[in-house]
Protein backbone atom coordinates (compact mmCIF):
# COMPACT_ATOMS: atom_id res chain seq x y z
CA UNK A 1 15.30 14.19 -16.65
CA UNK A 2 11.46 14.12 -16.62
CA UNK A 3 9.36 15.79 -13.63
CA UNK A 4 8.38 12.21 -11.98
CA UNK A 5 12.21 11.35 -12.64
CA UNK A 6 13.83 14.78 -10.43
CA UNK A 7 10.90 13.26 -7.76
CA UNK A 8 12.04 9.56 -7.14
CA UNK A 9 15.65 11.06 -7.55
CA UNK A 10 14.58 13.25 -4.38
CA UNK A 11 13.20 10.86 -2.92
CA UNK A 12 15.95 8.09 -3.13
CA UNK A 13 18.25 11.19 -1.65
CA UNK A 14 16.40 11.63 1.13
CA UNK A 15 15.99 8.12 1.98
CA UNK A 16 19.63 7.93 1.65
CA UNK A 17 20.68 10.58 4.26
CA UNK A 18 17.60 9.67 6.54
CA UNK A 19 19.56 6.04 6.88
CA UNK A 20 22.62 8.26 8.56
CA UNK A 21 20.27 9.48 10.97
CA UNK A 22 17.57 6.93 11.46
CA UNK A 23 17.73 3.21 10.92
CA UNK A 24 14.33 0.99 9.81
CA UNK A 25 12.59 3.68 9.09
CA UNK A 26 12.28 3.65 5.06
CA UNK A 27 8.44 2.80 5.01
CA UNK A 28 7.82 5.56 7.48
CA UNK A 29 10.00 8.21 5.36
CA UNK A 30 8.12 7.05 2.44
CA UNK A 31 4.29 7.65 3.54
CA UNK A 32 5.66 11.25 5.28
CA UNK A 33 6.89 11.98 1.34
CA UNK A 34 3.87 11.05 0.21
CA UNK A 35 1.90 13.41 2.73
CA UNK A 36 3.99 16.22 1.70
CA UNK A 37 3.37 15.90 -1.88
CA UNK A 38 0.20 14.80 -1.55
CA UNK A 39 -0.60 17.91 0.51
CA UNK A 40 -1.81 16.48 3.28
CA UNK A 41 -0.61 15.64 6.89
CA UNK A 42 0.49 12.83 8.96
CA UNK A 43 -0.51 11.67 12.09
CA UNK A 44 2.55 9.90 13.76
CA UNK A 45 1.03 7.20 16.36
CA UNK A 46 3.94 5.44 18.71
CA UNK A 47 4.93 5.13 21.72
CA UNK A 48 8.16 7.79 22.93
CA UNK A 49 11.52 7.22 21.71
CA UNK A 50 10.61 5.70 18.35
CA UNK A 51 12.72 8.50 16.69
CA UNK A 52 9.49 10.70 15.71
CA UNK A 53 10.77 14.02 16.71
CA UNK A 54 14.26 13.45 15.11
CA UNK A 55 12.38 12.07 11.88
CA UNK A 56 10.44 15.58 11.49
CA UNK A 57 13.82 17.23 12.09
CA UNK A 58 15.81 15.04 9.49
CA UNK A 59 12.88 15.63 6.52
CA UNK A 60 12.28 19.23 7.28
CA UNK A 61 16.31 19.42 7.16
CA UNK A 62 16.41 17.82 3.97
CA UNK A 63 14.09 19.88 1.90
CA UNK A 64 15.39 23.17 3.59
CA UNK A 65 11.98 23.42 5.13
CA UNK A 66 11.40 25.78 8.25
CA UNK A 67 10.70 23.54 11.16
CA UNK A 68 8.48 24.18 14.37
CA UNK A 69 7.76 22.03 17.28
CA UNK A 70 5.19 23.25 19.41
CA UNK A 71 4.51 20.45 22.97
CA UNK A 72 0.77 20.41 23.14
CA UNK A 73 -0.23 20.76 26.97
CA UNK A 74 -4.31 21.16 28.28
CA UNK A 75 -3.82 25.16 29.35
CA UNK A 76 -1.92 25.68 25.22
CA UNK A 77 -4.46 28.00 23.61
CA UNK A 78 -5.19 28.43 19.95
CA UNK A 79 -3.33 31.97 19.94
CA UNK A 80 -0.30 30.03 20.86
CA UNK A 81 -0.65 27.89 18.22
CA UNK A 82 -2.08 30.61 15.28
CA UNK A 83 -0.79 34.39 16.56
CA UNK A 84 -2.16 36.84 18.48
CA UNK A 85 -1.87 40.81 18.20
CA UNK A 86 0.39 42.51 20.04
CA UNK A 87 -0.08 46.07 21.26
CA UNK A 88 3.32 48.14 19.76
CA UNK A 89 3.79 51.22 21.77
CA UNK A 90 6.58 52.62 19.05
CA UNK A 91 3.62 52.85 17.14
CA UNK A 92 0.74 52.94 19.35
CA UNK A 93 -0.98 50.05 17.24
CA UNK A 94 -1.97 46.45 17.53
CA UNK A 95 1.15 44.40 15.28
CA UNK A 96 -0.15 40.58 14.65
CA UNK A 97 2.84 38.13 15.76
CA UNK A 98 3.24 34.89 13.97
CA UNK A 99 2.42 31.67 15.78
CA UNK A 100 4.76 28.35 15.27
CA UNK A 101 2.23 27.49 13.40
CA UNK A 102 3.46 29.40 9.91
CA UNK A 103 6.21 27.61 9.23
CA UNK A 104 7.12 24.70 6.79
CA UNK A 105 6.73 21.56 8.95
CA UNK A 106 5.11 21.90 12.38
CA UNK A 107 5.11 19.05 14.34
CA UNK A 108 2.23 19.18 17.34
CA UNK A 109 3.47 16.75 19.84
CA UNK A 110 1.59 14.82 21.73
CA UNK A 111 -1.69 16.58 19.71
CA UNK A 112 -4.40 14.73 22.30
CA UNK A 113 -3.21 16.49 25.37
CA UNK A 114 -4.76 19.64 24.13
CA UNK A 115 -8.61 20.72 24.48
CA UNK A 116 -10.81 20.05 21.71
CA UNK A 117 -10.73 24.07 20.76
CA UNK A 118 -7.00 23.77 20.57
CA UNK A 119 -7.09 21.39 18.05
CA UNK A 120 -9.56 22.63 16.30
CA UNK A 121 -7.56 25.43 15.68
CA UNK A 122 -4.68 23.69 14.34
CA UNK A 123 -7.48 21.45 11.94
CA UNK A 124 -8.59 24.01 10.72
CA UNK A 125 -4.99 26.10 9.90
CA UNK A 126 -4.78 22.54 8.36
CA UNK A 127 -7.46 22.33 5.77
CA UNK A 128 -7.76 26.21 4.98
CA UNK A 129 -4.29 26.21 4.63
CA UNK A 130 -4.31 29.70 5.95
CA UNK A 131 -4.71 31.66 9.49
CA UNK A 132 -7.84 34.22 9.89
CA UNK A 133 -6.81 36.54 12.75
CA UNK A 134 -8.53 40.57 13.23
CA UNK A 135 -9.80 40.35 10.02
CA UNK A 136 -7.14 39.68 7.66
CA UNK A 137 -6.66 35.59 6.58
CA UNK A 138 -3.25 34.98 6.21
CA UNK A 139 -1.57 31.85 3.69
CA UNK A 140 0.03 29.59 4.96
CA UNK A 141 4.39 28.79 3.71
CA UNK A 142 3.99 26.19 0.99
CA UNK A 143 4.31 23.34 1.43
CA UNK A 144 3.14 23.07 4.84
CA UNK A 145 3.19 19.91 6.54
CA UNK A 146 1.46 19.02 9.90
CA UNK A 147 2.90 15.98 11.75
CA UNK A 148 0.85 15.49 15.33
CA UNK A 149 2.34 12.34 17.10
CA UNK A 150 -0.24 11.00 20.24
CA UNK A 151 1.05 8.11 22.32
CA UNK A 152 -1.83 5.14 21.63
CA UNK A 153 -0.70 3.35 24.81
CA UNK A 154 -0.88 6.31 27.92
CA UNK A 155 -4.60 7.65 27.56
CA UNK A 156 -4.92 9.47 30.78
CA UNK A 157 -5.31 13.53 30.63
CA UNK A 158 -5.82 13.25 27.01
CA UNK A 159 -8.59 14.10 24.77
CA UNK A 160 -8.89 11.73 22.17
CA UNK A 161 -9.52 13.16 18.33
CA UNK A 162 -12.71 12.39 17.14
CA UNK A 163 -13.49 10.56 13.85
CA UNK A 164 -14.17 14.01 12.10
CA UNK A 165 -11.13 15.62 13.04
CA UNK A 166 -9.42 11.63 12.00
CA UNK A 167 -10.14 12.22 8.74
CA UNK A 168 -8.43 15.53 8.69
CA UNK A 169 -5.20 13.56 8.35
CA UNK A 170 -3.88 11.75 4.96
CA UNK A 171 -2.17 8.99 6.67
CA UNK A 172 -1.52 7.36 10.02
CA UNK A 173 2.02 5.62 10.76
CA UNK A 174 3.35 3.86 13.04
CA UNK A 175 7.23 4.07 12.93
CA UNK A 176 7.87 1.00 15.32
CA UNK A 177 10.50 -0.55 17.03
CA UNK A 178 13.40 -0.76 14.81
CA UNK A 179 14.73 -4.73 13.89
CA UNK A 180 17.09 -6.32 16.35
CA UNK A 181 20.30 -5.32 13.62
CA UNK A 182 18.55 -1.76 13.23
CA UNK A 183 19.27 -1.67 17.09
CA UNK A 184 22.19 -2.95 17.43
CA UNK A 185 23.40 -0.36 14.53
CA UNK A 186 22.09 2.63 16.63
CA UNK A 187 23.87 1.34 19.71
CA UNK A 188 26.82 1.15 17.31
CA UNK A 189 26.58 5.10 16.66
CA UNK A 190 26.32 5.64 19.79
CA UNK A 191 29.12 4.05 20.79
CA UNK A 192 31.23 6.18 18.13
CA UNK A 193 29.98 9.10 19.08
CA UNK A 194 27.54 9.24 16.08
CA UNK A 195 24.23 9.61 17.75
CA UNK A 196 21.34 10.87 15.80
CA UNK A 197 21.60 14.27 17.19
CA UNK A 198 25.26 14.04 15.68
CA UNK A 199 24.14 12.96 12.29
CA UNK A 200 21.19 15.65 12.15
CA UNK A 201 23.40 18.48 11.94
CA UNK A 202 25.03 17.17 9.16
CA UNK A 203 22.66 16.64 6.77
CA UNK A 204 22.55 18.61 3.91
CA UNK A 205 18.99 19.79 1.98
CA UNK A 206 18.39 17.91 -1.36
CA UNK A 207 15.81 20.50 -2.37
CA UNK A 208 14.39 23.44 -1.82
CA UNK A 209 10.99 24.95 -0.73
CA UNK A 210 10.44 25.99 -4.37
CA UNK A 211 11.30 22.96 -5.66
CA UNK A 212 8.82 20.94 -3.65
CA UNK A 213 5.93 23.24 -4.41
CA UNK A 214 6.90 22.20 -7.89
CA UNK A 215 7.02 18.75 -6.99
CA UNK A 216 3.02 18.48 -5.90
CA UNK A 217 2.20 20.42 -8.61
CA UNK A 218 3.52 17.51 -10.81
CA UNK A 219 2.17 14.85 -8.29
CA UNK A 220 -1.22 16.68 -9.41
CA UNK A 221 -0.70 15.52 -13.11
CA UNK A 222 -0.34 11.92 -12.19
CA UNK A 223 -2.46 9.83 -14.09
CA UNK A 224 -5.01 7.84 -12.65
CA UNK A 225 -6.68 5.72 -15.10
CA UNK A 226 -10.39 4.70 -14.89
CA UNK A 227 -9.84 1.28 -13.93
CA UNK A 228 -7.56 2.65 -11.42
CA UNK A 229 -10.33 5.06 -10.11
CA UNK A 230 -12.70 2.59 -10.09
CA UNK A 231 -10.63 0.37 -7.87
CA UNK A 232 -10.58 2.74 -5.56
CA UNK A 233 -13.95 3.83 -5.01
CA UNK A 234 -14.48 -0.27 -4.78
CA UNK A 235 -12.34 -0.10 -1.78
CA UNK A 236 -13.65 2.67 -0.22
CA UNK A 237 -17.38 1.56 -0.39
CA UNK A 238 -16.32 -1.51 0.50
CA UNK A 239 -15.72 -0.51 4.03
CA UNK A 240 -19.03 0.61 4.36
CA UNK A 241 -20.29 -2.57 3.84
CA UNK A 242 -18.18 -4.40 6.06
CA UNK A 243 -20.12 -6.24 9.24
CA UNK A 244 -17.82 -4.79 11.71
CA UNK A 245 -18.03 -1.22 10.62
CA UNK A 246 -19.99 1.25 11.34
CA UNK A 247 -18.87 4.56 9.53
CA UNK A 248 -17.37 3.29 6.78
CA UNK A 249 -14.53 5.58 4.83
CA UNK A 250 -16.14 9.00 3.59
CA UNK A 251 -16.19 10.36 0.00
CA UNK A 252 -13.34 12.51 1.61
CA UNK A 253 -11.18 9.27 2.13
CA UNK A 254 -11.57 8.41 -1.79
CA UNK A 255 -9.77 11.41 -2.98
CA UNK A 256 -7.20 11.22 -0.64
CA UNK A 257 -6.61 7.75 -1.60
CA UNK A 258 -6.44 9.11 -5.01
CA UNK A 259 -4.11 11.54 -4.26
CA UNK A 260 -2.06 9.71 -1.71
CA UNK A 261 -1.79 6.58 -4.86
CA UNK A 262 -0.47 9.67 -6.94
CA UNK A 263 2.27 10.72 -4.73
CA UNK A 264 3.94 7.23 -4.38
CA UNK A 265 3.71 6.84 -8.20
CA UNK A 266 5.85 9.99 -8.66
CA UNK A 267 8.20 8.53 -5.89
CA UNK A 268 8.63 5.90 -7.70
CA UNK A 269 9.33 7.75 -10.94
CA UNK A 270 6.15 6.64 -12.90
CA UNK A 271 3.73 9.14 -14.39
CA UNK A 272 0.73 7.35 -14.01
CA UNK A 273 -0.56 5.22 -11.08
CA UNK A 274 -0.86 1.67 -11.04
CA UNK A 275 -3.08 -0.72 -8.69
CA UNK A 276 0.10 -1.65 -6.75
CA UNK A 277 0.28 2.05 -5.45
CA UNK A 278 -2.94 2.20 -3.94
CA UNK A 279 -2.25 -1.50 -2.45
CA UNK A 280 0.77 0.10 -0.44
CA UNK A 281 -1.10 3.07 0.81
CA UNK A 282 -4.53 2.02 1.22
CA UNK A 283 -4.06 0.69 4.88
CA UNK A 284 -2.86 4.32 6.10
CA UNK A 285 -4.70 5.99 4.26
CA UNK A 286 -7.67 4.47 5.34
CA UNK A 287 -7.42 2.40 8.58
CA UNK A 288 -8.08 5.61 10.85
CA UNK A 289 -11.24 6.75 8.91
CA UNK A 290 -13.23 3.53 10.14
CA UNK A 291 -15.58 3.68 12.90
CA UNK A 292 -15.71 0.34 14.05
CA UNK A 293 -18.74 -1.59 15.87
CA UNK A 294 -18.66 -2.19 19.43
CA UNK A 295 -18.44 -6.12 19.22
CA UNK A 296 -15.00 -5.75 17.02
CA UNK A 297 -13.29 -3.29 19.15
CA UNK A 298 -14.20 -6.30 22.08
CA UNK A 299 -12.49 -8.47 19.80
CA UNK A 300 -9.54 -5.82 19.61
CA UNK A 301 -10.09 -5.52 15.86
CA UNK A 302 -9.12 -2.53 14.41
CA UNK A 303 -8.99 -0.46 10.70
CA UNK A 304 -6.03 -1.79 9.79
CA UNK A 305 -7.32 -5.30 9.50
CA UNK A 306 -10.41 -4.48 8.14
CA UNK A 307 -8.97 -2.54 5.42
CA UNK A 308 -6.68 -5.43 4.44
CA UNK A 309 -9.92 -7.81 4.62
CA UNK A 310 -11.41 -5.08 1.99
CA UNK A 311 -7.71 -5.21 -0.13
CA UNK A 312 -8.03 -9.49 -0.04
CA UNK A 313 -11.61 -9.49 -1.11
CA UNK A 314 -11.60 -6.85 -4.00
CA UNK A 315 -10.88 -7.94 -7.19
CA UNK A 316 -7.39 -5.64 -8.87
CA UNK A 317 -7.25 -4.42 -12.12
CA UNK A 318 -5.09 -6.58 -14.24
CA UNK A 319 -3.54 -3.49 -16.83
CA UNK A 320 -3.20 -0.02 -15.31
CA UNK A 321 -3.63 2.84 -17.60
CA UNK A 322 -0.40 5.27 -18.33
């Protein structure tokens, strides 16, 4: 079995035993995979109940990942987040204790009820990738996966994440409302004594820590042909040309397109990336990097459409390299 093929065979897996746990949620397991091998982070945007906790719990589970939740409040300070040192009297010296925040998959609820230095803090544990504390800079596990879920709808007491900080993140998703039969086949579990909570425990990992970091290494040799990569950097500089717009998508949001088109070519068991993959990701990927103008947020536009406008108006590649 080839590298891409143990990938989309882990991926189909954890799809699989998700469904036990979770139901219409396959698009939303699929664009957290791809932030994971992608190496970057998801923010979850929903309103409560949508199943975002228990969908952190299930993928963390499932990869035998170490899992933190940490409930962002105003007074939660970056040392709660990163570490702090702690005076030892055994040994009469400063010992520096861990934060949630080195751990597998840490999932900062509710990430824009904390104070701009809070979240800095966590940004910036999320780019470096490590934790600089007396001194010493400390990795990061790997992987490590942020997923920071705000509420979109209850604004009050928050502070909202600026563009900047936006663009920290490799996707936005919104998990939704399951279908009507989705529904009905939670209310079924329930029923039978098979709630989610249930379910959770029994899931069983389909890979390992090790294994993953393998995984991204291979998502890294993807191949991205030149048409490809020029398709991309079409859609990307298309935003910035769009009317409604006024910060289009930074160089920044090209490479993780790139990278993000990568990842769901290995889930799907390909080795190279076609134009379809950066079709499917292109609207999370992008949609929250777009400043738009004040006339289209009157008009309750948002990224989303505009980044489908871009997707209808640019021509695709006809052959992708592989």
């Amino acid at each position: 079995m080839t590298d891409v093929a143990r990938i989309a065979a882990w991926a189909e897996a954890v799809q699989a035993q998700v469904a036990r746990a979770l139901v219409d949620v396959q698009s939303t397991v699929e664009l957290l995979m791809v932030a994971l091998l992608a190496e970057g982070h998801a923010l979850l945007e929903d309103v409560p109940g949508t199943g975002k906790t228990r969908l952190a719990q299930a993928l963390a589970r499932l990869s035998a990942l170490s899992f933190r939740r940490v409930q962002f409040t105003p007074d939660l300070m970056p040392s709660d987040i990163l570490g702090t040192a702690v005076f030892d009297p055994r040994t009469a010296e400063f010992r520096f204790r861990e934060g949630p925040v080195f751990t597998h998959v840490l999932l900062a609820d509710e990430i824009n009820r904390a104070t701009p230095r809070t979240q800095a803090a966590l940004l910036e544990a999320m780019e470096e990738r490590q934790v600089t504390a007396d001194g010493e800079t400390r990795p990061l596990p790997r992987p490590f996966l942020v997923l920071a879920t705000q509420n979109p709808v209850e604004m009050e007491g928050t502070f909202p994440l600026p563009e900047a900080q936006l663009d920290r993140f490799l996707v936005r998703v919104a998990v939704g409302y399951p279908g009507e039969a989705g529904e009905r086949e939670m209310l079924r579990r329930v029923g039978r004594r098979e709630g989610a909570e249930d379910v959770l425990a029994l899931l069983r990992p389909v890979a390992t820590a090790e294994e993953l970091a393998g995984f991204i290494d291979t998502v890294r040799d993807v191949a991205v042909g030149e048409d490809v990569a020029g398709y991309i950097v079409r859609l990307v500089r298309a935003t910035r040309r769009r009317p409604e717009v006024e910060v289009g998508a930074s160089p920044r949001a090209a490479v993780a397109l790139f990278r993000a088109a990568q990842a769901r070519a290995a889930l799907q068991g390909r080795p190279f990336v076609v134009p379809d993959d950066v079709k499917q990701v292109a609207v999370p990927v992008l949609a929250h990097r777009l400043a738009l103008g004040a006339e289209a947020r009157m008009r309750r536009q948002d990224g989303a459409e505009v980044v489908r406008a871009v997707l209808d108006a640019e021509p695709v590649p006809v052959e992708a390299a592989g």
